[in-house]
N, C-alpha and C. Protein backbone atom coordinates (compact mmCIF):
# COMPACT_ATOMS: atom_id res chain seq x y z
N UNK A 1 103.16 87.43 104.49
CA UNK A 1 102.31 88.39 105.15
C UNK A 1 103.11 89.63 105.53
N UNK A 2 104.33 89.26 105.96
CA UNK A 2 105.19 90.64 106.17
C UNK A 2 105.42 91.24 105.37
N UNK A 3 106.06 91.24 104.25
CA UNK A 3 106.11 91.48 103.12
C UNK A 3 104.82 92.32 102.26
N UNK A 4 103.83 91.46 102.60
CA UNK A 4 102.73 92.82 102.30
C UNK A 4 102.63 93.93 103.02
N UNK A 5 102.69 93.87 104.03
CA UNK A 5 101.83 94.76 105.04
C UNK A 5 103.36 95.46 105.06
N UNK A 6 104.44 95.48 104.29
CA UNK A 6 105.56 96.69 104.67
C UNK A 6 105.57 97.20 103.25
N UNK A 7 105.01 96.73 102.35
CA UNK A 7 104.77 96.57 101.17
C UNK A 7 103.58 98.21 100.93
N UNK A 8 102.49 97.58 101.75
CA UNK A 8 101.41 98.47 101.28
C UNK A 8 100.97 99.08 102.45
N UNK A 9 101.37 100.51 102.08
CA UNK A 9 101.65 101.91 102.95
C UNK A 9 100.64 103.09 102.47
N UNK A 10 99.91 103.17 103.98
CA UNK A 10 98.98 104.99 103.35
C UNK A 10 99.93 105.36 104.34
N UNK A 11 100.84 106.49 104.05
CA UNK A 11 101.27 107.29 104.75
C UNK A 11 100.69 109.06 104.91
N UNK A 12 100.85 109.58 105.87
CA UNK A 12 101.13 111.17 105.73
C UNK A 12 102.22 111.80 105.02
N UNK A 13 102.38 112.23 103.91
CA UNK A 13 103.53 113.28 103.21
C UNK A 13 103.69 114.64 103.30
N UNK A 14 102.63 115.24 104.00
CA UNK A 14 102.59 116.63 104.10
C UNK A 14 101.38 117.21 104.14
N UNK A 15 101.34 118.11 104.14
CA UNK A 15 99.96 118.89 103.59
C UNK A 15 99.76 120.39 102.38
N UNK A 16 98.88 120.50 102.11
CA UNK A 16 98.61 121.33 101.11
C UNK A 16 97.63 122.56 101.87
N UNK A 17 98.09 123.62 101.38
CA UNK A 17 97.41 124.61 101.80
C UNK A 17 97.08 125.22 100.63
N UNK A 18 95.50 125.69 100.04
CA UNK A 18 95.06 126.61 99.21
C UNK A 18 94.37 127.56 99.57
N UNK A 19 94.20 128.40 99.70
CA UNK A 19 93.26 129.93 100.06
C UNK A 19 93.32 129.22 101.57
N UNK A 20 92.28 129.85 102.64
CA UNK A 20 92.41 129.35 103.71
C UNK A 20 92.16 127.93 104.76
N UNK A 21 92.32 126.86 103.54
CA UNK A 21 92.16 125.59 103.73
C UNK A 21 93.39 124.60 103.96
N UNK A 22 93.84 124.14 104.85
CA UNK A 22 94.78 123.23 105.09
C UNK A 22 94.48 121.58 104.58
N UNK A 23 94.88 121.07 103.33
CA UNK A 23 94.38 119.66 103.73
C UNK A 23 95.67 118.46 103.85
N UNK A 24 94.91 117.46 104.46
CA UNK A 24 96.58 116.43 104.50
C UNK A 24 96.70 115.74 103.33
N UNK A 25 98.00 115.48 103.11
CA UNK A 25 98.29 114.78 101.65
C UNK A 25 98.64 113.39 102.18
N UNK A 26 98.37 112.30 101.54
CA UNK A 26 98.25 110.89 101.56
C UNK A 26 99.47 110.43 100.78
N UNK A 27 99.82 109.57 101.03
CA UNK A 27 100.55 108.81 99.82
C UNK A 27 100.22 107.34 100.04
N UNK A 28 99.76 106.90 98.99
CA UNK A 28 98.92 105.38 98.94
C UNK A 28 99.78 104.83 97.78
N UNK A 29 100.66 103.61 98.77
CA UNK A 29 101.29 102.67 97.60
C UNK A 29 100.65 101.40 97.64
N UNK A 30 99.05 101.12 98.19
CA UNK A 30 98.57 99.57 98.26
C UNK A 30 98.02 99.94 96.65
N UNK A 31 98.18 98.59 95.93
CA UNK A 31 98.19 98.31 94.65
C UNK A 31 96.36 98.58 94.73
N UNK A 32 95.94 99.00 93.12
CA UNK A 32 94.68 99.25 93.08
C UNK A 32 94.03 97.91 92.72
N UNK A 33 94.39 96.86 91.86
CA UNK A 33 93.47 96.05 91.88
C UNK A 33 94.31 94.92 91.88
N UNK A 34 93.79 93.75 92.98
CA UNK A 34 94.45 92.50 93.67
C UNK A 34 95.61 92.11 92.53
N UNK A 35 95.51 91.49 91.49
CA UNK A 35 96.68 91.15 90.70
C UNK A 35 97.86 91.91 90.62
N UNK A 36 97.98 93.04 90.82
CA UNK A 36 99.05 94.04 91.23
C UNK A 36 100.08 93.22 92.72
N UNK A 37 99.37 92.43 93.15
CA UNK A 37 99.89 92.19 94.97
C UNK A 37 100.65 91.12 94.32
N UNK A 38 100.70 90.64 93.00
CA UNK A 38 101.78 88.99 92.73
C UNK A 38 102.72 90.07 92.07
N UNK A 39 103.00 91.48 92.12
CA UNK A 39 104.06 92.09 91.72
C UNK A 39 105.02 92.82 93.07
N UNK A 40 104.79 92.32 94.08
CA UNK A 40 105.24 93.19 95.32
C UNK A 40 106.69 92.36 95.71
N UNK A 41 107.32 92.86 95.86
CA UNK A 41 108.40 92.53 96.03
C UNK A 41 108.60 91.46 97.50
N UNK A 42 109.05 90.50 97.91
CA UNK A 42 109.24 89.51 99.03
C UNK A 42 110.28 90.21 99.92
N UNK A 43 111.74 89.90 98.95
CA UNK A 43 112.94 89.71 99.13
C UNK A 43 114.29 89.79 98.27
N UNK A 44 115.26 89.83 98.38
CA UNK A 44 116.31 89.63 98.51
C UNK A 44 117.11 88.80 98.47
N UNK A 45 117.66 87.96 97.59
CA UNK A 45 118.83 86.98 97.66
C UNK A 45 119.55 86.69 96.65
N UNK A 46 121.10 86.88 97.34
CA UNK A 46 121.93 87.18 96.61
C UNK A 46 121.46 88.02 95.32
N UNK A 47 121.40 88.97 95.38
CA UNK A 47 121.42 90.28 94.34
C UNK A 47 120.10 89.99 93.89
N UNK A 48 119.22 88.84 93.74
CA UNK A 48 117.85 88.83 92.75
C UNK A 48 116.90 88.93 93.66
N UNK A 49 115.95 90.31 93.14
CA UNK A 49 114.75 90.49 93.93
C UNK A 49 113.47 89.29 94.31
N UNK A 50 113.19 88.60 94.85
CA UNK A 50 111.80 87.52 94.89
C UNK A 50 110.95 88.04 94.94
N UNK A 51 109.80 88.39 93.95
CA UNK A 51 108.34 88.63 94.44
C UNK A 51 107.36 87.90 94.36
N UNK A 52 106.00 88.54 94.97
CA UNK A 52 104.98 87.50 95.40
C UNK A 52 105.17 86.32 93.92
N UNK A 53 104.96 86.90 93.33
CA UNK A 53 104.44 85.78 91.88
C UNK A 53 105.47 84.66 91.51
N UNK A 54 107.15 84.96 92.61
CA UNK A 54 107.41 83.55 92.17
C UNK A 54 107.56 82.65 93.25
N UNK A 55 106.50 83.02 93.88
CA UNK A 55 106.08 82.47 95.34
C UNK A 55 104.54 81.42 95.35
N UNK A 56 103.65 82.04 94.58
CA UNK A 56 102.26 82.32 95.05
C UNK A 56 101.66 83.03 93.68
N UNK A 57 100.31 82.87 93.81
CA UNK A 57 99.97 83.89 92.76
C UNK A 57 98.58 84.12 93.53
N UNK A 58 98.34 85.44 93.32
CA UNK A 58 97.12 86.12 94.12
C UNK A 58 95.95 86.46 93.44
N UNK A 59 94.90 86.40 93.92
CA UNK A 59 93.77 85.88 93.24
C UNK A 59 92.98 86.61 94.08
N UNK A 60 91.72 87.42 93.93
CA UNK A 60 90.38 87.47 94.08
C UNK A 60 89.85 85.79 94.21
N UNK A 61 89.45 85.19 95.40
CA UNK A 61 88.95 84.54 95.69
C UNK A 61 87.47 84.26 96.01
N UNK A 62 87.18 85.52 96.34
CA UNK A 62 85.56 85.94 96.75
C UNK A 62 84.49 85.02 96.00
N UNK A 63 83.51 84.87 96.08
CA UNK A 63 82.76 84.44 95.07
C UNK A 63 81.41 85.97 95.12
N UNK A 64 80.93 86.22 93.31
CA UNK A 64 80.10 87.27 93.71
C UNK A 64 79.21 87.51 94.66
N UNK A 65 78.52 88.63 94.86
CA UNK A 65 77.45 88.61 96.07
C UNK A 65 76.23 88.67 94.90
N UNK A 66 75.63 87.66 95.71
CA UNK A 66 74.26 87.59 94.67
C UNK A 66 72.96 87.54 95.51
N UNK A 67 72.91 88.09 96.85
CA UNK A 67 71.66 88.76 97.83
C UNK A 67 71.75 90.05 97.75
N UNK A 68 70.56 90.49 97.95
CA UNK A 68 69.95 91.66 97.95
C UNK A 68 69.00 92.13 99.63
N UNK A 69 69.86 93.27 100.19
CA UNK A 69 69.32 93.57 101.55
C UNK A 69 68.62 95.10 101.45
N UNK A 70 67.31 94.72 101.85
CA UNK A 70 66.24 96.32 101.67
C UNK A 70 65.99 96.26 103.33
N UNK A 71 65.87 97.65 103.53
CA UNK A 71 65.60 98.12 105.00
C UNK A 71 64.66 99.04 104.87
């Protein structure tokens, strides 16, 4: 769990200014789709990196949504 969450970062990097608009710039390193998260790095030992995948393997678990809500 630590390991993710130091892992996957929205930070502030700066901002951008065009004509008289200031906007903030993002930097987003959380992986775009779940199978990306068995590539994140754990650790460290003795010189060889560990990541999630030779730990664990990460999965979409969800099952689809198959209700329908009208208001």
């Amino acid at each position: 769990m630590n390991a993710i969450n130091a892992q996957s970062v929205i930070a502030p990097s700066g901002t951008m200014k065009i004509d008289r608009f200031e906007y903030a710039i993002e930097t987003n390193s959380a992986p775009s789709v779940i199978a990306e998260l068995n590539n994140l790095p754990v650790r460290t030992i003795n010189g060889a990196m560990i990541y999630i995948r030779d730990v664990a393997h990460v999965r979409d678990g969800s099952p689809p949504q198959t209700n329908i809500v009208r208001g």
